[in-house]
Structures are given as C-alpha cells and as structure tokens.
N, C-alpha and C. Protein backbone atom coordinates (compact mmCIF):
# COMPACT_ATOMS: atom_id res chain seq x y z
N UNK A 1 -0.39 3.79 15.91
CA UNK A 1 0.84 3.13 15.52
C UNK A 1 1.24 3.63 14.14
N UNK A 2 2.36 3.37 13.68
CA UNK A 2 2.79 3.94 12.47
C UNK A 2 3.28 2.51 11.24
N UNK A 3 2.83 3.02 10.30
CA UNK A 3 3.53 2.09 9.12
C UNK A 3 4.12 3.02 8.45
N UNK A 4 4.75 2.23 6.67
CA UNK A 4 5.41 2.99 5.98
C UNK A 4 4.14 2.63 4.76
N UNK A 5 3.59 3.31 4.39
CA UNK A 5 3.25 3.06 2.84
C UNK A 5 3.92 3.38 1.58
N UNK A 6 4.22 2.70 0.90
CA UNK A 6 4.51 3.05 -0.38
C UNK A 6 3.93 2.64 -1.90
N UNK A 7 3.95 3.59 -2.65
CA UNK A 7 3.45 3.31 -3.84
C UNK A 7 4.21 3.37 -5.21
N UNK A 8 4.34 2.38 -6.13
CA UNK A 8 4.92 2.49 -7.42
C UNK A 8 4.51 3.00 -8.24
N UNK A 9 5.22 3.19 -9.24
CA UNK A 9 4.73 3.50 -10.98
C UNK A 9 3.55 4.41 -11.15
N UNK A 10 2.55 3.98 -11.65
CA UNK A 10 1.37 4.98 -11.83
C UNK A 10 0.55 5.20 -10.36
N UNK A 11 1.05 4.37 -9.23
CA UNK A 11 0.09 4.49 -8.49
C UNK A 11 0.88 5.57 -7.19
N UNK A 12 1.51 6.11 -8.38
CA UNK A 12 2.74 7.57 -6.90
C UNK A 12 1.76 8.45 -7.04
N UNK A 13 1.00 8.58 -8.43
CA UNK A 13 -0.11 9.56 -8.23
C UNK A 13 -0.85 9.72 -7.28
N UNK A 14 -1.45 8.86 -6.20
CA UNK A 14 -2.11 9.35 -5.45
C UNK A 14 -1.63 9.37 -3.90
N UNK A 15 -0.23 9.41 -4.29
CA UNK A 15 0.53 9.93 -3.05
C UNK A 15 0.47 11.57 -2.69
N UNK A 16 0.20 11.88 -1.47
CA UNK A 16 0.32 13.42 -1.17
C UNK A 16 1.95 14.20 -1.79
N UNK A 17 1.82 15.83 -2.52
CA UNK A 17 2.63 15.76 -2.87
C UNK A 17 4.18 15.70 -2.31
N UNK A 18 4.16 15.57 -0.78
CA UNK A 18 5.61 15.98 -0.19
C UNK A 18 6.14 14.52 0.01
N UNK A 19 5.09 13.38 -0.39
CA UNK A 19 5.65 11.80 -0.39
C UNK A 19 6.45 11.67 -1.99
N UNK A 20 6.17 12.11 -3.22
CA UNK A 20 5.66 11.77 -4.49
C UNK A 20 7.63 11.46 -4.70
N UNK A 21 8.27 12.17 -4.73
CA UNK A 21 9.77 12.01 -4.80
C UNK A 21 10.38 10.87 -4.02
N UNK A 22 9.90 10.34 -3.00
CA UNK A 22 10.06 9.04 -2.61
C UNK A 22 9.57 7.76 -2.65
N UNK A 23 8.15 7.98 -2.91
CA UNK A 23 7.33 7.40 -2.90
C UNK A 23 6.40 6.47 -1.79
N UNK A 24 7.06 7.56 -0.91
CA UNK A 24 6.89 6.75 0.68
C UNK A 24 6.27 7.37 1.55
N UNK A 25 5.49 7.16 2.35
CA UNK A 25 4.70 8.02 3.34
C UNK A 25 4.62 7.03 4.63
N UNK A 26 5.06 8.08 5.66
CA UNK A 26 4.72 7.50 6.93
C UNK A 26 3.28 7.86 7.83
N UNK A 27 2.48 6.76 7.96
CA UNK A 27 1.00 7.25 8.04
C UNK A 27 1.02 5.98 9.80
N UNK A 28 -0.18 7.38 10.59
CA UNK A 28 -0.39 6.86 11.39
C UNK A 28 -1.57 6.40 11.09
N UNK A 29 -1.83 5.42 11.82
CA UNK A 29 -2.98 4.27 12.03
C UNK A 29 -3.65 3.66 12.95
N UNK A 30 -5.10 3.28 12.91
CA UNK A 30 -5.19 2.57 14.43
C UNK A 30 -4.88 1.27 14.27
N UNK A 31 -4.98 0.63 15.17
CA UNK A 31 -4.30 -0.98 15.51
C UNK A 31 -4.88 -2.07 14.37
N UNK A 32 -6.46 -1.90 14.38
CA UNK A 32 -6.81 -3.11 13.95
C UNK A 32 -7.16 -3.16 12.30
N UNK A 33 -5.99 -2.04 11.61
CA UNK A 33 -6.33 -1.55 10.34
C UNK A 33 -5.66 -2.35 9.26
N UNK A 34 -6.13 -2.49 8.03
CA UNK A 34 -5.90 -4.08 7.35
C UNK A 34 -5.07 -3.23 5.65
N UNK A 35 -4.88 -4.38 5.44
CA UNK A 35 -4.32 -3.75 3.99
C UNK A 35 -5.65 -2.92 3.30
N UNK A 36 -6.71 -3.48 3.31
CA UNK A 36 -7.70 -2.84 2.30
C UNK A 36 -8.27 -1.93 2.67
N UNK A 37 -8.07 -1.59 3.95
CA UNK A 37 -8.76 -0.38 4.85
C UNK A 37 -7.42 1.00 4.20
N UNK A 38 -6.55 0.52 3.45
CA UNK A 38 -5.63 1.36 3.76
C UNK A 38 -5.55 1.63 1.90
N UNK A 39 -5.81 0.89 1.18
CA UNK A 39 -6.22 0.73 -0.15
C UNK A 39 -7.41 1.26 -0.36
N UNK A 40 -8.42 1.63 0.63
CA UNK A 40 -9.90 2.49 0.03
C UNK A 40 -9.54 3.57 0.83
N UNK A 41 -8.83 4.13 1.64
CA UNK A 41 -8.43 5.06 2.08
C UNK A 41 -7.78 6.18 1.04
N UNK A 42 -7.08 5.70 0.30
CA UNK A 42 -6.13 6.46 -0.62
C UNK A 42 -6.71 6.46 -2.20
N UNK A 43 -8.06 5.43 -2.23
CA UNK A 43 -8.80 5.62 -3.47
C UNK A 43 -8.46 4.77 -4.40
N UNK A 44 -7.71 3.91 -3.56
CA UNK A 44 -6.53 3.18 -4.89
C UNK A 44 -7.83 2.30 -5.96
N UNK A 45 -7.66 2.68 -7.19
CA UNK A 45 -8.38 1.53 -8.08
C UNK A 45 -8.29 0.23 -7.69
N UNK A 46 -9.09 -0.54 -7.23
CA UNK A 46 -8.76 -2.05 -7.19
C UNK A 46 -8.18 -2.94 -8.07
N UNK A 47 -8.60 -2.69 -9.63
CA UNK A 47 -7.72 -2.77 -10.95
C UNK A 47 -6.53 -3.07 -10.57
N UNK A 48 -5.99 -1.56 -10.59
CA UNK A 48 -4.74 -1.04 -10.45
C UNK A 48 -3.75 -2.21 -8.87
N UNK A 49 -4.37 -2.42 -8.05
CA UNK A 49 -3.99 -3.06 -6.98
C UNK A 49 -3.12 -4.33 -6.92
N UNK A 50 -2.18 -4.68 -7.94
CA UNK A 50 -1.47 -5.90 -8.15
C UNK A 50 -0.96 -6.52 -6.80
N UNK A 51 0.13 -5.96 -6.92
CA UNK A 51 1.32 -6.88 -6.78
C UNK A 51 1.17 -6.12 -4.54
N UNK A 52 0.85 -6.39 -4.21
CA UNK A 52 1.24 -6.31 -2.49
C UNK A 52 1.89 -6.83 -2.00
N UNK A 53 3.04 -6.31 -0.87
CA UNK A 53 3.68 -6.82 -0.42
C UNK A 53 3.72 -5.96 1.46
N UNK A 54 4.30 -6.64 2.09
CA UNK A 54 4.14 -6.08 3.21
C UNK A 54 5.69 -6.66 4.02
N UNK A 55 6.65 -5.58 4.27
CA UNK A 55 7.92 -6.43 4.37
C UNK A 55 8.29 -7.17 3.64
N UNK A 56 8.21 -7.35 2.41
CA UNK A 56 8.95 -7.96 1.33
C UNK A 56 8.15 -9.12 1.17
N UNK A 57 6.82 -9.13 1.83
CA UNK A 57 6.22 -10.62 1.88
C UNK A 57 4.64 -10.33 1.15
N UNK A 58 4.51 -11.38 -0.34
CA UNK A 58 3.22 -11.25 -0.73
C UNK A 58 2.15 -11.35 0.03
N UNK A 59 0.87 -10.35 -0.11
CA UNK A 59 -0.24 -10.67 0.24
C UNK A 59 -0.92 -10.84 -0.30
N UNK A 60 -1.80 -12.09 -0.94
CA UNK A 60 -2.82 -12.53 -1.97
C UNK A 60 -3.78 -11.96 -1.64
N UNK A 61 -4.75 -11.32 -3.05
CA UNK A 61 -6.23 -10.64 -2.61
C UNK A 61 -7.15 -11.05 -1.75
N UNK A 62 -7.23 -12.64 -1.64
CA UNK A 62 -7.88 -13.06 -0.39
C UNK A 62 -7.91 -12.92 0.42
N UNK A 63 -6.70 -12.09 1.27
CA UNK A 63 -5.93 -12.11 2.60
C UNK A 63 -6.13 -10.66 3.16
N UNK A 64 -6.35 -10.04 1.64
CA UNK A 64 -5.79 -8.36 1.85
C UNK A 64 -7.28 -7.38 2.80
N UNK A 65 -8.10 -8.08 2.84
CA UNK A 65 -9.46 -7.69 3.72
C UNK A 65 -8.98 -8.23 5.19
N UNK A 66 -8.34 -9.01 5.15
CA UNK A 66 -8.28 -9.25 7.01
C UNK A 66 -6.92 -9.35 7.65
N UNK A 67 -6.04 -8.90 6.29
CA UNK A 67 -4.73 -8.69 7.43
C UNK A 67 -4.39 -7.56 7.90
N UNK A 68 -4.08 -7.75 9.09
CA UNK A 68 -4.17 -6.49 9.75
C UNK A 68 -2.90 -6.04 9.96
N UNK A 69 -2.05 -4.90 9.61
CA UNK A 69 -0.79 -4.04 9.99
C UNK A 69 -0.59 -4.03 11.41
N UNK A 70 0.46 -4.55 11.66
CA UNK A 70 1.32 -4.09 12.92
C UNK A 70 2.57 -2.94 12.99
N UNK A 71 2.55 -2.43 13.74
CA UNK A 71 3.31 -1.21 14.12
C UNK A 71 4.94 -1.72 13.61
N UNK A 72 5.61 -0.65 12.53
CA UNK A 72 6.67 -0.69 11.94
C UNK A 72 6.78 -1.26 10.53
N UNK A 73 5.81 -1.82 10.46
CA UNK A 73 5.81 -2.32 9.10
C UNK A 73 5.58 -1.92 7.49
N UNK A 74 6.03 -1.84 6.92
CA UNK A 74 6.19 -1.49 5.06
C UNK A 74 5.33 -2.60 4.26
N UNK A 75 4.31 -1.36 4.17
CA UNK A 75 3.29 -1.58 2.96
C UNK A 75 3.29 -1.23 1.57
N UNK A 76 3.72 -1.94 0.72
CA UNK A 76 4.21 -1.79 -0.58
C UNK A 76 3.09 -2.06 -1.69
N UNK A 77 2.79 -1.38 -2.51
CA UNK A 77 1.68 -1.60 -3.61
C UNK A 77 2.48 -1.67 -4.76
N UNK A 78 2.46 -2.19 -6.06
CA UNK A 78 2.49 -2.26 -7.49
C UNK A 78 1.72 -2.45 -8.11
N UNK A 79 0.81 -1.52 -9.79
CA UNK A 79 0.49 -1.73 -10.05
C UNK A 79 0.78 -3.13 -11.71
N UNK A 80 -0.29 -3.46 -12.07
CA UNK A 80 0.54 -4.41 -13.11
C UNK A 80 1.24 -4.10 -13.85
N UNK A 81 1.70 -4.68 -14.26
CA UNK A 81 3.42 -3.95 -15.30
C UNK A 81 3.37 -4.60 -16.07
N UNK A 82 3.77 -4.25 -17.99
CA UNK A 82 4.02 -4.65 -19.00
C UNK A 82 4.85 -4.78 -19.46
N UNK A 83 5.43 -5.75 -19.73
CA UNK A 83 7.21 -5.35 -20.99
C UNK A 83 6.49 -6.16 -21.96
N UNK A 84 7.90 -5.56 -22.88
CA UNK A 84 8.12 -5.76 -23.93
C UNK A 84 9.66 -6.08 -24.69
C-alpha cells in the first residue's frame, strides 16, 4: 500500500535527494506498518521526533508504536521549533 511521508525543517535532511525540494516522498509499505516502524526506518532521531501528525491529526508518543498506516494516508513529522 502506499502513504505520503513528509518531513520538515531539519528533518528534510534525511529525505532521499529527489524528495528534498518537496519534502515529500511517496513510500510503499506493508499493511501492518506503524508510525515508528517508519521513524526507525529513515533513522529519524527520536529527539528530533516532535510534532506528528497523520492527515492533519496529532499522534501522541504513546500511540506512535501501535498505530498503524492505512493506504492513502499523509505522514507528517516536525521537529521542535524555537522562536524568538
């Protein structure tokens, strides 16, 4: 099945380079694959792992080990952000 991943700010770095200008990659997957299966896949620092969203909808770190992606859906990462 297919999702969309995407990554923000410092974390476009470890997007392949033909995603990096969009920041978006369309990645196939098997069925019963979860946010965090898809977060140690790509190396992501756990640190770095803020803000998740999946369709515009938060996923709290508690959740992010057993929810599992369904086909069509946008996986969004941010890492923490500072202003000033």
């Amino acid at each position: 099945m297919r999702i969309i991943f995407k990554l923000f700010a410092t974390l476009q770095d470890y997007l392949p380079p033909e995603a990096k200008k969009t920041n978006a990659l369309s990645l196939e997957i098997d069925e019963a694959t979860t946010v965090e299966q898809i977060v140690k896949r790509f190396s992501l620092p756990e640190k770095l792992v803020h803000l998740v969203l999946i369709d515009g909808s938060f996923v709290p770190p508690a959740e992010r080990a057993g929810r599992v992606l369904r086909e069509g859906e946008t996986l969004a990462i941010w890492p923490p952000v500072a202003g000033g």
